[in-house]
N, C-alpha and C. Protein backbone atom coordinates (compact mmCIF):
# COMPACT_ATOMS: atom_id res chain seq x y z
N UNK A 1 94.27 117.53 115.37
CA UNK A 1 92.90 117.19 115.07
C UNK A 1 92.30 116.34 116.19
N UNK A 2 91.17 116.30 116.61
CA UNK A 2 90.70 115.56 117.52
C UNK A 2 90.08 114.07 117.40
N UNK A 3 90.13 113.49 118.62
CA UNK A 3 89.72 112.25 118.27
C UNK A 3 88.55 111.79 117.61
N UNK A 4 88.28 110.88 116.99
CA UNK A 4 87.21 110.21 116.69
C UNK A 4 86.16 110.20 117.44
N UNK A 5 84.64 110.32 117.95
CA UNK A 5 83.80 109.74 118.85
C UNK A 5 83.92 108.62 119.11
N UNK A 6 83.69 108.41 120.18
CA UNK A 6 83.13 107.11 120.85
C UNK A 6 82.16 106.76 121.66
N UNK A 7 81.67 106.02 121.91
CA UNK A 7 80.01 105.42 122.55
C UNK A 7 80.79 105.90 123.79
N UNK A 8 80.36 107.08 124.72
CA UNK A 8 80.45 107.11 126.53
C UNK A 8 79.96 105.76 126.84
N UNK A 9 79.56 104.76 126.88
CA UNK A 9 78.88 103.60 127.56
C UNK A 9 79.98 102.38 127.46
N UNK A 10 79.76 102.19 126.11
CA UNK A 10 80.55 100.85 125.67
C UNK A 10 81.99 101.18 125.02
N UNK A 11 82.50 102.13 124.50
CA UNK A 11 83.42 102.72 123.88
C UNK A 11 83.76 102.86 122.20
N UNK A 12 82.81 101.53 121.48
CA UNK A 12 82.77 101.58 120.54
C UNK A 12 82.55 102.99 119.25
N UNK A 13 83.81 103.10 118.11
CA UNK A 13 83.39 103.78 117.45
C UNK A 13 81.88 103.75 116.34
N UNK A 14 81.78 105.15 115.44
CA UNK A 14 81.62 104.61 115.17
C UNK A 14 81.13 103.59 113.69
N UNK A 15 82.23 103.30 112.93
CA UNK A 15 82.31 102.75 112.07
C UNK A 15 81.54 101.30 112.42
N UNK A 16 82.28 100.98 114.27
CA UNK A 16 81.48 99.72 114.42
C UNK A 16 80.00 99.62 114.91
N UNK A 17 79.16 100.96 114.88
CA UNK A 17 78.15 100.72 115.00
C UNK A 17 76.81 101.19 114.02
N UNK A 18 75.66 101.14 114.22
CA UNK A 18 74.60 101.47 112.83
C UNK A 18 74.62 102.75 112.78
N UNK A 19 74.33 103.19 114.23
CA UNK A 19 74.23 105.12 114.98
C UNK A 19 75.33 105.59 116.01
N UNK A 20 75.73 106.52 115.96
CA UNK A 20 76.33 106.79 117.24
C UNK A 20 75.58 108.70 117.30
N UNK A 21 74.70 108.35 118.40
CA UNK A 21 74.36 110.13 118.65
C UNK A 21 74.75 111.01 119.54
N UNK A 22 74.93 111.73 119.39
CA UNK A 22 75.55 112.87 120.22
C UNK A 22 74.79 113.61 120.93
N UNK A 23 75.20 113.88 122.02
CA UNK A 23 74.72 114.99 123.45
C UNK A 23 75.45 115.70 123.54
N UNK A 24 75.59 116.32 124.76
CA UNK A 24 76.07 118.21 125.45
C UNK A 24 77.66 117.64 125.44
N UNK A 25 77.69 116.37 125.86
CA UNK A 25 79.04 116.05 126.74
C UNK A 25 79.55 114.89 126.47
N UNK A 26 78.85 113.94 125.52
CA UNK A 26 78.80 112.99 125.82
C UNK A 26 77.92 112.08 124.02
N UNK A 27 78.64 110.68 124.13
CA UNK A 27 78.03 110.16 122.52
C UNK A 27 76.79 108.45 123.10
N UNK A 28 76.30 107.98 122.51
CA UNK A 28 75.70 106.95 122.56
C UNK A 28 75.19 106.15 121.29
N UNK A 29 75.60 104.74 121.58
CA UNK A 29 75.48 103.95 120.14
C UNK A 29 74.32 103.46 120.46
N UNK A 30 73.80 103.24 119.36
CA UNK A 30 72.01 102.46 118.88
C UNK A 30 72.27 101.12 119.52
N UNK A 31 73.37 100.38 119.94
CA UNK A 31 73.51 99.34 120.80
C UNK A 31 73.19 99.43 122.13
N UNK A 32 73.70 100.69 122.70
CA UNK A 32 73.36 100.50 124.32
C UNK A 32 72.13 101.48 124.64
N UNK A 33 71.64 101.87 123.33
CA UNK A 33 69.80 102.62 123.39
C UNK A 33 68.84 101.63 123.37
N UNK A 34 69.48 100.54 122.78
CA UNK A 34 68.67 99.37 122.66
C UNK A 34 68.67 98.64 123.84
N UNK A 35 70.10 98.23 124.59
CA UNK A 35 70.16 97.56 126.01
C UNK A 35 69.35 98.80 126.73
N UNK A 36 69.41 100.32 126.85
CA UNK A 36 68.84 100.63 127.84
C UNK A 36 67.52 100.44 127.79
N UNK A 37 66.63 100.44 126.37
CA UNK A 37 65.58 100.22 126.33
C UNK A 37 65.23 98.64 127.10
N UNK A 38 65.71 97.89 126.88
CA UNK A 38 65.29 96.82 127.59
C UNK A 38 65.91 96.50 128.55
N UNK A 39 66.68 97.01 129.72
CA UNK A 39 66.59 97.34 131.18
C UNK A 39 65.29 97.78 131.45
N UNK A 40 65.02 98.79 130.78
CA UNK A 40 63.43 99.65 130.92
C UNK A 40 62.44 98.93 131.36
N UNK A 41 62.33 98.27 130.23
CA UNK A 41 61.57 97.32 130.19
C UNK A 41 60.97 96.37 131.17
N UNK A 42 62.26 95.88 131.47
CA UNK A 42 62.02 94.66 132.27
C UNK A 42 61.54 95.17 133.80
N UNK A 43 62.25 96.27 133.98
CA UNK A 43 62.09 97.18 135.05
C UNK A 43 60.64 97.67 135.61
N UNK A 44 60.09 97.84 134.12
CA UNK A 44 58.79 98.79 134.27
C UNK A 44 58.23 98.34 132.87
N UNK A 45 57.23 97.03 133.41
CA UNK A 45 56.98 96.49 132.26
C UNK A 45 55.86 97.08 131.42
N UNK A 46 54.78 97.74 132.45
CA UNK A 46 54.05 98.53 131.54
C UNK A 46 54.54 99.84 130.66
N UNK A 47 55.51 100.23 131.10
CA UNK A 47 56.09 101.15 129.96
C UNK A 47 56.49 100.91 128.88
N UNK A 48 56.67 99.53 128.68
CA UNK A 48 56.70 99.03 127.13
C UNK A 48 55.98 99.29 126.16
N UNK A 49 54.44 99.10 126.62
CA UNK A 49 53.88 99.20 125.51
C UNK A 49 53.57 100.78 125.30
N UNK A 50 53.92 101.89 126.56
CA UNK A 50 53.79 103.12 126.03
C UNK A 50 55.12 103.38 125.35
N UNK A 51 56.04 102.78 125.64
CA UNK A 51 56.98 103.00 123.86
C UNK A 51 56.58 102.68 122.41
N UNK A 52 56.23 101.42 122.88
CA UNK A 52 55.87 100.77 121.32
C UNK A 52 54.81 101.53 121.00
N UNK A 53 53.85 102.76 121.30
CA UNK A 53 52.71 103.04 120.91
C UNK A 53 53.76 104.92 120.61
N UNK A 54 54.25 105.01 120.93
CA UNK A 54 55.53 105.82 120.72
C UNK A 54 56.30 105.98 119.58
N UNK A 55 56.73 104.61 119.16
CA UNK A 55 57.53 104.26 118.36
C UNK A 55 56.63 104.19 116.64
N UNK A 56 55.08 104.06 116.97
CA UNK A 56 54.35 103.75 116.03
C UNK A 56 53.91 105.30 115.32
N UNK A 57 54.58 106.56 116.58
CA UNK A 57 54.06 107.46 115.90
C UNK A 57 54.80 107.91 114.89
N UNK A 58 56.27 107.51 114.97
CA UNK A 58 57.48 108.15 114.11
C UNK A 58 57.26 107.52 112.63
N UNK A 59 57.92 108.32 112.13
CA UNK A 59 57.75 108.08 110.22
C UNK A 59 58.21 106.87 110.00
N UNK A 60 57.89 105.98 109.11
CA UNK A 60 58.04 105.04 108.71
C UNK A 60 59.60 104.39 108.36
N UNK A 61 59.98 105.53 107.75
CA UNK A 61 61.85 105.66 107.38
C UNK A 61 62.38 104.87 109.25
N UNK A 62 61.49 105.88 109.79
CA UNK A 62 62.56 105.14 111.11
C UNK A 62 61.91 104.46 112.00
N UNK A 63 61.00 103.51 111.40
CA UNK A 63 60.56 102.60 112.52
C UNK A 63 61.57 101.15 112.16
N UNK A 64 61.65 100.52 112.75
CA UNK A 64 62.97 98.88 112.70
C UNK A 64 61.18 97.98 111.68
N UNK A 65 59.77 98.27 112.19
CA UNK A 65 59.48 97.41 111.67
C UNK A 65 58.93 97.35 110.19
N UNK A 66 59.45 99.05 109.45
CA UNK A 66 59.27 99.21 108.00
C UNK A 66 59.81 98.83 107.01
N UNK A 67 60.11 97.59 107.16
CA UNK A 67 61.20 97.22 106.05
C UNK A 67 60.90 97.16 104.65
N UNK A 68 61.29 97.52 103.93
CA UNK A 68 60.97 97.71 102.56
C UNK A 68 60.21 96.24 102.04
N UNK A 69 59.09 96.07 100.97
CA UNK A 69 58.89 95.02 100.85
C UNK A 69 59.56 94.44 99.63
């Protein structure tokens, strides 16, 4: 049987993380989507707010700032 996934970046499975998503070749945890997002960032600061205007288009289920009230 084959191994478990693991984050290509950080190595973490993943039980220890919220997401782990999958590509062609390759996995990534919601931890280092989040560090890459803010490399991005800092990098190219006006592209921030064309994420966050990005992020406002997706459904509510998956925005971080819908929290149930």
């Amino acid at each position: 049987m084959g191994q478990e996934p693991v984050c290509s970046f950080c190595g973490k499975s993943k039980p220890q993380v919220l997401q782990l998503i999958a590509g062609p070749d390759a996995f990534i945890c919601n931890e280092c989507v989040q560090l890459c997002v803010q490399i991005v960032a800092v990098e190219n600061p006006d592209w921030l707010e064309q994420h966050r205007q990005f992020l406002a288009t997706l459904p509510s289920k998956s925005r971080p700032d819908s929290a149930p009230a």
